[in-house]
Protein backbone atom coordinates (compact mmCIF):
# COMPACT_ATOMS: atom_id res chain seq x y z
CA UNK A 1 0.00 0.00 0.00
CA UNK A 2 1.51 3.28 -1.01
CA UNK A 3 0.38 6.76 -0.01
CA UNK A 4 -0.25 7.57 -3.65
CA UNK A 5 -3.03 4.70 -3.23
CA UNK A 6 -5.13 6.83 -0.28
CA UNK A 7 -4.38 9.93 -1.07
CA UNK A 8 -5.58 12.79 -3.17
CA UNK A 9 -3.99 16.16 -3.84
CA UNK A 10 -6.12 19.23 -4.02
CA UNK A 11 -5.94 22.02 -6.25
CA UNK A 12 -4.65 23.99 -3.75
CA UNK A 13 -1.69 21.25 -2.77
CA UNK A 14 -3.23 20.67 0.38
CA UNK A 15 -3.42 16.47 0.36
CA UNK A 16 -6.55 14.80 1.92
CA UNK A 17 -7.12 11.19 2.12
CA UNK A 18 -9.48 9.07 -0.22
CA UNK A 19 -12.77 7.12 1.02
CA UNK A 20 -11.52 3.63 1.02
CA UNK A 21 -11.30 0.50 2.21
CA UNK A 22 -9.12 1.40 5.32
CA UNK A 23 -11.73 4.63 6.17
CA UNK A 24 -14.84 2.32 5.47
CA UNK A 25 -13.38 -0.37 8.04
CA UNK A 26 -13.06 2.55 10.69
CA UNK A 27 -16.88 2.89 10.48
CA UNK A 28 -18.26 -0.76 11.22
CA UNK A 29 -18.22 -2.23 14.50
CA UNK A 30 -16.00 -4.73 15.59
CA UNK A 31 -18.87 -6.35 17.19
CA UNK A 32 -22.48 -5.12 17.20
CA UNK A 33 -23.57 -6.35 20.33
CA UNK A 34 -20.89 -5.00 22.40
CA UNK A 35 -19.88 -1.40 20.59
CA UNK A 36 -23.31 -0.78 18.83
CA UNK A 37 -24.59 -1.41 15.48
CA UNK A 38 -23.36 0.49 12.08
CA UNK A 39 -23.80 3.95 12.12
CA UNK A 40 -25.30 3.65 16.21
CA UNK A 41 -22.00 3.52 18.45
CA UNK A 42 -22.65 2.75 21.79
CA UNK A 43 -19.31 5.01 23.15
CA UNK A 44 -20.78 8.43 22.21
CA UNK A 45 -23.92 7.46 24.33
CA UNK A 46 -21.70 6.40 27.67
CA UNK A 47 -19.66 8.81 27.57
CA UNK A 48 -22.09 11.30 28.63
CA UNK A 49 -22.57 9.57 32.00
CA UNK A 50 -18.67 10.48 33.22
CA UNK A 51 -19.30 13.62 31.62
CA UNK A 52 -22.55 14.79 33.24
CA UNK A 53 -21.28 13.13 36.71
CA UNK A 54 -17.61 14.83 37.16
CA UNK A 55 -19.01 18.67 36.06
CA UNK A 56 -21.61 18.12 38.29
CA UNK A 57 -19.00 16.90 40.52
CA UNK A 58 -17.63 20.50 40.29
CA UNK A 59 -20.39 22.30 40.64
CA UNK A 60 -21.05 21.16 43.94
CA UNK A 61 -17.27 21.40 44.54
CA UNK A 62 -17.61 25.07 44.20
CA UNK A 63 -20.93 25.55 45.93
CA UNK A 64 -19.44 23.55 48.90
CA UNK A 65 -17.23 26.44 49.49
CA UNK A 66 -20.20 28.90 49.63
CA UNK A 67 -22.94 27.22 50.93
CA UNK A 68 -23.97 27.49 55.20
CA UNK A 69 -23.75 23.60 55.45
CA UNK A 70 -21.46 22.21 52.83
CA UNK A 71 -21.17 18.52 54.05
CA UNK A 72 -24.12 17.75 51.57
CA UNK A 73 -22.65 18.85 48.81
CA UNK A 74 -18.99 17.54 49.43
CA UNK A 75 -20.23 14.12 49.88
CA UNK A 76 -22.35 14.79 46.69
CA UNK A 77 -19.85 15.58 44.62
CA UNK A 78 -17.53 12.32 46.00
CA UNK A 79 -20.26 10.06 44.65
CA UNK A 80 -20.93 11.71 41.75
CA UNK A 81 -17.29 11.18 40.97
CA UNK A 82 -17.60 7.59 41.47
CA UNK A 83 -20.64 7.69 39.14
CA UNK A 84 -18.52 8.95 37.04
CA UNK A 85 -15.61 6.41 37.38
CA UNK A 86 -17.90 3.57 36.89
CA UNK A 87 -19.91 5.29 33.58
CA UNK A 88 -15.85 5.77 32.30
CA UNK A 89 -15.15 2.23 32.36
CA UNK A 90 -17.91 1.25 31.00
CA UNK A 91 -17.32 3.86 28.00
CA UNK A 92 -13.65 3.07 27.95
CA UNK A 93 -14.94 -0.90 27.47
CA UNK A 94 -16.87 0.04 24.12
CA UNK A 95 -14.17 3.30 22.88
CA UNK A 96 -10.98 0.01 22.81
CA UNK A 97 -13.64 -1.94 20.62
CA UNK A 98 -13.89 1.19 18.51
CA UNK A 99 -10.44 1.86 18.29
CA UNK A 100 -9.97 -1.93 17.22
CA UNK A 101 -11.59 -1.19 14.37
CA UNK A 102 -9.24 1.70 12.89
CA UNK A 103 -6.76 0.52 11.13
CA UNK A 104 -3.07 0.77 13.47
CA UNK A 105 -0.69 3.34 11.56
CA UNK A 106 -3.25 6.24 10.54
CA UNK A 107 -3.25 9.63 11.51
CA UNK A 108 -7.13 8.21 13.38
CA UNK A 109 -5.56 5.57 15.23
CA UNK A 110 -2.83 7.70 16.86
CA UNK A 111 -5.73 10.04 17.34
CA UNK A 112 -7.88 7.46 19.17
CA UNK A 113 -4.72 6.20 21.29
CA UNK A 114 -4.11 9.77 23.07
CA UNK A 115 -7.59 10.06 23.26
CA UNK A 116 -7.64 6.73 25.04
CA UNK A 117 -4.34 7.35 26.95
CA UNK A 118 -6.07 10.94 28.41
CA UNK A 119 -9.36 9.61 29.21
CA UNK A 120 -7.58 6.53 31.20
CA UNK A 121 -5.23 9.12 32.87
CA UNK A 122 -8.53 11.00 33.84
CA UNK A 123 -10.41 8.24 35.09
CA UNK A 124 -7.24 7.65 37.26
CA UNK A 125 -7.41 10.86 38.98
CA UNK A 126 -10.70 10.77 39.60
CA UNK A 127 -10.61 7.34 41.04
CA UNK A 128 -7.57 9.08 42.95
CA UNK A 129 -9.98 11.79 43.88
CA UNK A 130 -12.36 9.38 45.26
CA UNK A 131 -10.38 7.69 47.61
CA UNK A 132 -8.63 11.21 48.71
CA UNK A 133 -12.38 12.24 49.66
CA UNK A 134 -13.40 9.07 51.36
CA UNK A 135 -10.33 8.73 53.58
CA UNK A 136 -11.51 8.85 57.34
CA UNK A 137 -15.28 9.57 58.04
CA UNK A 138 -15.72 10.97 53.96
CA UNK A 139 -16.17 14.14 53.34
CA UNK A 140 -16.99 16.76 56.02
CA UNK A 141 -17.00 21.07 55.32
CA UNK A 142 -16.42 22.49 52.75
CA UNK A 143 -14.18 20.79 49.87
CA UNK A 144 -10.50 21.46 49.97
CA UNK A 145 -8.23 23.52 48.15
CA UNK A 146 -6.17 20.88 46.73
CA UNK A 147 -9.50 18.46 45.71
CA UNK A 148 -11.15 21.40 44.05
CA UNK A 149 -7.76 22.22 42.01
CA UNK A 150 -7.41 18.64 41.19
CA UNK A 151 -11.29 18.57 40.16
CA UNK A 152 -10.86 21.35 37.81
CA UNK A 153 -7.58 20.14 36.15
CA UNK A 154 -8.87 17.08 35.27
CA UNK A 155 -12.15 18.36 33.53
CA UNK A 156 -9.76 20.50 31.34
CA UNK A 157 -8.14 17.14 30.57
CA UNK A 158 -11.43 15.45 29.91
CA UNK A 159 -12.12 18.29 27.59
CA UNK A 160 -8.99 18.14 25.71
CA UNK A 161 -9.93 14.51 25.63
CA UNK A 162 -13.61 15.27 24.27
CA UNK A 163 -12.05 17.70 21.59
CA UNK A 164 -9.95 14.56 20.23
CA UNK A 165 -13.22 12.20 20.30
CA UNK A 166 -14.68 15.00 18.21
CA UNK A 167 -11.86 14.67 15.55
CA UNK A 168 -12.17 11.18 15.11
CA UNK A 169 -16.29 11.07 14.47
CA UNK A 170 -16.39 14.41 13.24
CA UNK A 171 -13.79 14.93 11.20
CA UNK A 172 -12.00 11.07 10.34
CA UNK A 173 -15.82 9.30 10.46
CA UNK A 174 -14.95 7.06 13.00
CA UNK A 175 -18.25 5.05 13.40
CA UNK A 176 -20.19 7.24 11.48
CA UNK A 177 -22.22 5.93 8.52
CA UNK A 178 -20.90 6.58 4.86
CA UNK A 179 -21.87 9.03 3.33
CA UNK A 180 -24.44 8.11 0.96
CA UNK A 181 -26.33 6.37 4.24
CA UNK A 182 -26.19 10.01 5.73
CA UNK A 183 -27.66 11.18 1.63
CA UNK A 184 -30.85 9.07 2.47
CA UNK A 185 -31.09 11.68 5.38
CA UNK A 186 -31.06 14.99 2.94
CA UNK A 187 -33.31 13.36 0.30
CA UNK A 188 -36.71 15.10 -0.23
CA UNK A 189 -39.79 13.80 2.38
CA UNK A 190 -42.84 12.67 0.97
CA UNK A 191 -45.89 14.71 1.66
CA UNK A 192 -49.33 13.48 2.61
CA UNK A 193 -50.32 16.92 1.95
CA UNK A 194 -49.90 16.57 -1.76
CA UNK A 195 -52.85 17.77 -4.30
């Protein structure tokens, strides 16, 4: 397989790849059952659990540190981050199955590998972060300096993370149907309203 075989060069010199079999492989599951059927990933859907849980997480981080009687809201936000730990591995269990199916040596795979690598580094910390909070009786007052820092840090991870997931569906088609599936979606409705 040569480059000359994938590739295209534009007009303006700018190179781009071509559809192919490589690309087309990237958007089928490995297995149906486990990472979702074509063109319905499972990953995209999971990953809003972690998500939702750790910037909630955050929010009652911060309100801990305004509110009369914080302990609510500190022990909150430690089980939201375990929420959030457990939706990551699940997510993380379906995202290696979609990574499978890119093929290893493309500019998508490395992609999908730091995208893997930062979303495993931030399910660490927030693991981390559990445990810190649950040490001794759990949480009591207002949330610390130093689990509030870590909290915010590792959201701006996540969202590098996120940005990275974007690339691959977005802009490489990872798991996203081809595109004359998506054509079916543009084509003109037919009207009952018809005379």
């Amino acid at each position: 397989m040569s480059k000359s075989n994938y590739w295209l060069v534009e007009p303006s010199g700018e190179e781009r790849a071509m559809p192919g079999e490589p690309q087309e492989r990237a958007k089928h599951p490995v297995s149906a059952l486990l990472a979702g059927p074509y063109g319905h990933p499972f990953h995209p859907i999971l990953v809003t659990v972690p998500i939702g849980a750790w910037v909630s997480s955050l929010v009652f981080d911060v309100a801990s540190r305004f509110a009369d009687d914080p302990d609510f809201l500190a022990r909150g936000a430690m089980w939201l981050i375990a929420v959030g730990v457990i939706g990551a591995l699940a997510a993380a269990s379906v995202g290696f199955l979609d990574l499978f199916a890119v093929p290893a040596g493309t500019r998508a795979f490395r992609v999908g590998l730091v995208h893997m690598t930062l979303n495993l580094l931030v399910t660490a910390a927030y693991a981390g972060s559990f445990v810190w909070r649950h040490a001794g009786n759990g949480p009591s007052g207002s949330v610390g300096a130093g689990q509030l820092a870590l909290n915010v840090v590792t959201l701006a991870v996540l969202g590098v993370s996120g940005s990275l997931g974007g690339r691959l569906a977005y802009r490489y088609g990872v798991r996203v149907v081809d595109e004359a599936t998506q054509a079916e979606g543009f084509a003109p409705s037919p009207r009952s309203d018809r005379r």
